[in-house]
N, C-alpha and C. Protein backbone atom coordinates (compact mmCIF):
# COMPACT_ATOMS: atom_id res chain seq x y z
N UNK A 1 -31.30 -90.46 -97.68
CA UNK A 1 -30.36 -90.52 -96.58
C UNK A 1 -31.15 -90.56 -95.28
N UNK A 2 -30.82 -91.20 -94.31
CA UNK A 2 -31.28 -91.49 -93.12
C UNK A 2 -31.10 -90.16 -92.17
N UNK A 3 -32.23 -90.12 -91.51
CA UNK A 3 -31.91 -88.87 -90.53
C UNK A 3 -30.80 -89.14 -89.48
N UNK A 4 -30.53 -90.02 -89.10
CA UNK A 4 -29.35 -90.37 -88.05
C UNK A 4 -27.88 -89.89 -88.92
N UNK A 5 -27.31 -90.29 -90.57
CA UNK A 5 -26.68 -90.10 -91.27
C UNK A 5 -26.48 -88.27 -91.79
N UNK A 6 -27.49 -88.30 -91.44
CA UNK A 6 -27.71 -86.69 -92.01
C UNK A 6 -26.84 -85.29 -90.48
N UNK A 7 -27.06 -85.79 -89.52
CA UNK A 7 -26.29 -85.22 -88.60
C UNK A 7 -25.09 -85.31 -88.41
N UNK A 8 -24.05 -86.29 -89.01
CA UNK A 8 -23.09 -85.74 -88.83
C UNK A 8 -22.02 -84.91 -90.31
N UNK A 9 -23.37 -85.37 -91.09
CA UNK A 9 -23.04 -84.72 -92.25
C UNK A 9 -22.95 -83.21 -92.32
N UNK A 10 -24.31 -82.59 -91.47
CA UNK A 10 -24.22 -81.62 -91.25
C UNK A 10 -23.48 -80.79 -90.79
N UNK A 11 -23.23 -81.65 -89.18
CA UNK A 11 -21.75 -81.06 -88.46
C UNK A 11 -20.74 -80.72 -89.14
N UNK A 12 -20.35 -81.87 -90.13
CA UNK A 12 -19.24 -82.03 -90.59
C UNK A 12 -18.69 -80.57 -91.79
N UNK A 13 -19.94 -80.15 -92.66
CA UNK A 13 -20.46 -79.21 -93.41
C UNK A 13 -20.15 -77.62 -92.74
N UNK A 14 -20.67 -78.05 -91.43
CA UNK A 14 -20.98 -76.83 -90.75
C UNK A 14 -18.96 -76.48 -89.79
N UNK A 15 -18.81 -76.93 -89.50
CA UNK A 15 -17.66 -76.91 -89.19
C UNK A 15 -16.26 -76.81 -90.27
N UNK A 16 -16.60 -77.16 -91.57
CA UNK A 16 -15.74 -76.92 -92.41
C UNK A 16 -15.69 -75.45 -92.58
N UNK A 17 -17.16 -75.22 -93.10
CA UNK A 17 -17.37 -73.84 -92.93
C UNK A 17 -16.57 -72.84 -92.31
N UNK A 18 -17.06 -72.91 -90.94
CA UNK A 18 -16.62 -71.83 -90.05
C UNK A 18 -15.27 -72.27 -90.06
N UNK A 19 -14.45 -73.28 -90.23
CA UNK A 19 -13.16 -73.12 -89.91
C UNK A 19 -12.40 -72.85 -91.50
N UNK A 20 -13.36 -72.59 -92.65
CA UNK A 20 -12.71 -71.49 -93.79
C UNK A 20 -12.90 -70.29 -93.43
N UNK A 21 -13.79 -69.74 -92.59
CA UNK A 21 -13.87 -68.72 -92.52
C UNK A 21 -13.07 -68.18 -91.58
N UNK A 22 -12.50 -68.83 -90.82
CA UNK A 22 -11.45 -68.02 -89.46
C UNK A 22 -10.61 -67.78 -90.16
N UNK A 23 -10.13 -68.97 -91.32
CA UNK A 23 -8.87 -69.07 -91.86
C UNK A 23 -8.99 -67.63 -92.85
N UNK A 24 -9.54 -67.38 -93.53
CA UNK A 24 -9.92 -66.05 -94.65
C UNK A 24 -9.71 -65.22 -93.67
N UNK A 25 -10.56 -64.84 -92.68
CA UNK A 25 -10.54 -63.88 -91.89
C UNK A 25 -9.50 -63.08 -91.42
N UNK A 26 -8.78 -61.71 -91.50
CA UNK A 26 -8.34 -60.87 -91.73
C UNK A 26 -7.70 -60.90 -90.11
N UNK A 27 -6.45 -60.50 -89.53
CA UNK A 27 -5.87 -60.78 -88.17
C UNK A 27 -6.43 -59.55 -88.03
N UNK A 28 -6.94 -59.43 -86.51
CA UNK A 28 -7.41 -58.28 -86.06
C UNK A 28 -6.09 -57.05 -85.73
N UNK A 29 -6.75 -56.33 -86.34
CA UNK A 29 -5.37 -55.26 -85.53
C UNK A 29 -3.90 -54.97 -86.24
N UNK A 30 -3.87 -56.28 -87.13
CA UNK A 30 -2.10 -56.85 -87.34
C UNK A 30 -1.69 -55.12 -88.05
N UNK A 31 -3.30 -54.34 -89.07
CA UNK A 31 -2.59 -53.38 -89.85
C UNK A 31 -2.45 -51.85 -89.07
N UNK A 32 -3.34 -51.81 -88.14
CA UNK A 32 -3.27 -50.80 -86.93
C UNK A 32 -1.90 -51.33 -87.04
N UNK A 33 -1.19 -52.14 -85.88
CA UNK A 33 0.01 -51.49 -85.82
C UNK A 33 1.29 -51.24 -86.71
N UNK A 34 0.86 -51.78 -87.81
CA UNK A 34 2.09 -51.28 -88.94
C UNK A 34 1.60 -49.71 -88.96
N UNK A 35 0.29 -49.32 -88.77
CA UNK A 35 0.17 -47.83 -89.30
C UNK A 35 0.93 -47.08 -88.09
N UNK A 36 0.63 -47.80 -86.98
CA UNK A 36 1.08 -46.68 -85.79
C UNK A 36 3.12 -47.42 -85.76
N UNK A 37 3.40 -48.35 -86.05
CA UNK A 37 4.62 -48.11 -86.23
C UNK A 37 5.47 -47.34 -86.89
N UNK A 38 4.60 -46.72 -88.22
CA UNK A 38 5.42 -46.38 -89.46
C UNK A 38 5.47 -44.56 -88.88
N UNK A 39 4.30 -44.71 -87.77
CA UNK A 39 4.01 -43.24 -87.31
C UNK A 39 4.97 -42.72 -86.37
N UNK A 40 5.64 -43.94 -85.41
CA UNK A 40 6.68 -43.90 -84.57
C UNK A 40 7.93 -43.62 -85.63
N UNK A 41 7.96 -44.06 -86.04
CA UNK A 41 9.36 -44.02 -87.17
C UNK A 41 9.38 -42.77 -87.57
N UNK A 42 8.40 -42.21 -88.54
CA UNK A 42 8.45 -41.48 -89.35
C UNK A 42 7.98 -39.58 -88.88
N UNK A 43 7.43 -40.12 -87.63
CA UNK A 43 6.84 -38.76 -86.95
C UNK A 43 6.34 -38.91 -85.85
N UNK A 44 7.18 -38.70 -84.89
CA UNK A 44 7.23 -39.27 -84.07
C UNK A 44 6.30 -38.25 -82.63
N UNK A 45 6.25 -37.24 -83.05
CA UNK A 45 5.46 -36.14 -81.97
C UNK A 45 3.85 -36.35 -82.56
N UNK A 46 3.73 -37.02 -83.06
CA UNK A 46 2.10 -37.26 -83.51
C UNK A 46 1.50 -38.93 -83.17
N UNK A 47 2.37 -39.78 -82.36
CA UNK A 47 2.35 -40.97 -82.00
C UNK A 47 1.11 -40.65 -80.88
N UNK A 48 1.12 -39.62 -80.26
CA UNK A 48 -0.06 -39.41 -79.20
C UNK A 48 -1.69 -40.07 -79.31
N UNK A 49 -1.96 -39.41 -80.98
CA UNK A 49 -2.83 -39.61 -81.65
C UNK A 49 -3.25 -40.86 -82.59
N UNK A 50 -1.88 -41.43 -82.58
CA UNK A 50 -1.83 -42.50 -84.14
C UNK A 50 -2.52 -43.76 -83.87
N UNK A 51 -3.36 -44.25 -82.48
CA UNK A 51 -4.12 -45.24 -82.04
C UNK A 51 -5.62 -44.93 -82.68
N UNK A 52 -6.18 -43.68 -82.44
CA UNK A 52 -7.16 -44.02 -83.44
C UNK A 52 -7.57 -43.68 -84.77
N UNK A 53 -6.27 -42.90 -84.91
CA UNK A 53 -6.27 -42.05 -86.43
C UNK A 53 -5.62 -43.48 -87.02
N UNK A 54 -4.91 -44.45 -86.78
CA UNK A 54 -4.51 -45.78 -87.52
C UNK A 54 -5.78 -46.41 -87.84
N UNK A 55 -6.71 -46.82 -86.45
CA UNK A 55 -7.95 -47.40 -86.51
C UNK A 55 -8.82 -47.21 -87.32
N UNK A 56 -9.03 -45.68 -87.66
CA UNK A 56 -10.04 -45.33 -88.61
C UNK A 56 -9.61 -45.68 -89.80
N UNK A 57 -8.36 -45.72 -90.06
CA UNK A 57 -7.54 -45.78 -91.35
C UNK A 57 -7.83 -47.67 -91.99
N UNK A 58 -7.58 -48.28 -91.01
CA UNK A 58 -8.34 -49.67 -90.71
C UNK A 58 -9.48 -50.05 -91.41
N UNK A 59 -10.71 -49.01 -90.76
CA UNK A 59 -11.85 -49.43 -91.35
C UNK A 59 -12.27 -49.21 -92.09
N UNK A 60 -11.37 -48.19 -92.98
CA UNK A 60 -11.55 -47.52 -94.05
C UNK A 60 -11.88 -46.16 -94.52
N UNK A 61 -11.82 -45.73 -92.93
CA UNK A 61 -11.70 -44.12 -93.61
C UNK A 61 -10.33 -43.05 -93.54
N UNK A 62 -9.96 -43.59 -94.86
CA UNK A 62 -8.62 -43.00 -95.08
C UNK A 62 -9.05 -41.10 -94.64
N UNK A 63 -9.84 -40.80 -95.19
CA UNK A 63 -9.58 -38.85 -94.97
C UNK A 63 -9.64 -38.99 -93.33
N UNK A 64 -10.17 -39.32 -92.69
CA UNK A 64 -10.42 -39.03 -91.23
C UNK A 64 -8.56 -39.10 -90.39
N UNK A 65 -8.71 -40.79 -90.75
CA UNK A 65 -6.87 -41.34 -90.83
C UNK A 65 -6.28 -40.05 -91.26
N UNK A 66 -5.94 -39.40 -92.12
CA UNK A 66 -5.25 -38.71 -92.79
C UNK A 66 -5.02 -37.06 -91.81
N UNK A 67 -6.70 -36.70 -92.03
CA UNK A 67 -6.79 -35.59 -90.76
C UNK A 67 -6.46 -35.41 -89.73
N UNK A 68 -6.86 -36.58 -88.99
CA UNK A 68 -6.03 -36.76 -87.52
C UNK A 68 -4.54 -36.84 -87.44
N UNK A 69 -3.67 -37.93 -88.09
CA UNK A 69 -2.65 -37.63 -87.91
C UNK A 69 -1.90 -36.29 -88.71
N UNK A 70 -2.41 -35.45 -89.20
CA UNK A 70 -2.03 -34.22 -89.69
C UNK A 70 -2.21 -33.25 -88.12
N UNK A 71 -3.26 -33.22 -87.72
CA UNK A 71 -3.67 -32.50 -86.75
C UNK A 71 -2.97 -32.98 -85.93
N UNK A 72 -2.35 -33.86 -85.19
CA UNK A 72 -1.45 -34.42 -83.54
C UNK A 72 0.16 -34.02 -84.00
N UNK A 73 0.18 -33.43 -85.66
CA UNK A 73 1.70 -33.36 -86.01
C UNK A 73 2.37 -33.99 -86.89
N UNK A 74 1.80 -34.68 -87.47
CA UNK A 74 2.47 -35.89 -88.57
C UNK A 74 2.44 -34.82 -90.24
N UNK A 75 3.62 -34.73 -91.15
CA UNK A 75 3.01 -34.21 -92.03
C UNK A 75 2.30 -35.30 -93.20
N UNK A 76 1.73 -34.42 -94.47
CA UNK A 76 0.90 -34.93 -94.89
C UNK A 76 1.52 -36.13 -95.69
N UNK A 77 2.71 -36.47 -96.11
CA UNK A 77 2.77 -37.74 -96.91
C UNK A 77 3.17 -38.60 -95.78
N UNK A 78 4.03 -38.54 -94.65
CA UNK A 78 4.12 -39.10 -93.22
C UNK A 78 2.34 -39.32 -93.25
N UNK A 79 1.87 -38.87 -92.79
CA UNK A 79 0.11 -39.29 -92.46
C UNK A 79 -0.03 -40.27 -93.39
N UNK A 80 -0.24 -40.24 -94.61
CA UNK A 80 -0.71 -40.59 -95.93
C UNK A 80 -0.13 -42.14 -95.67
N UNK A 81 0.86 -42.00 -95.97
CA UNK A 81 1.76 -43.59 -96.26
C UNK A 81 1.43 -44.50 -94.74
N UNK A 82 1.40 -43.95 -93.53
CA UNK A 82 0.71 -44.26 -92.04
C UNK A 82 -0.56 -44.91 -92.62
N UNK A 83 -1.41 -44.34 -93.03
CA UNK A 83 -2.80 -44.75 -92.85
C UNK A 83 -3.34 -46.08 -94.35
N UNK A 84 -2.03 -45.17 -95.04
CA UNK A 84 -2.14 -46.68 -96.44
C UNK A 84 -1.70 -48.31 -95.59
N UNK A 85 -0.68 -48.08 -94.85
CA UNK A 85 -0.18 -49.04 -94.23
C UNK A 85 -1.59 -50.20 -93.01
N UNK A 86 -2.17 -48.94 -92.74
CA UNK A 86 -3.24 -49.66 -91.71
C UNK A 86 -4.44 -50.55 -92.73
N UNK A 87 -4.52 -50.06 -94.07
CA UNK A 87 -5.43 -50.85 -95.19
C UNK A 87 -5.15 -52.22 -94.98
């Protein structure tokens, strides 16, 4: 293959790429706010807290998720089902 031929092959390669990967790629945030909605709903004097106790819950640390919204007031299956929601 000719080096002139080979560049837009590449592009072409390289751009498929990255535009599977936006597409796979996970919406930022979308499960934060189901966690902090379900926290408004369900317990509602612990909403103070549920921005980063959702977040952590997000990135995967459910016990932290879990602790925090226990601690701002949420009880524990209210917390629990909150922070499953942010997964």
């Amino acid at each position: 293959m000719r080096p002139s031929a080979r560049i837009p092959s590449i592009l072409a390669a390289l751009a498929l790429a990255l535009g599977g990967a936006a597409i796979a790629a996970p919406a930022a945030h979308a499960d934060v706010k189901a966690c902090e909605k379900y926290v408004e709903q369900h317990a509602p004097k612990a909403t103070d807290g549920a921005g980063e106790a959702c977040y952590q819950g997000y990135v995967g640390n459910l016990t932290s998720c879990n602790a925090s919204l226990v601690a701002v007031g949420a009880s524990k299956d209210a917390a629990s089902s909150a922070c499953e929601a942010s997964r």
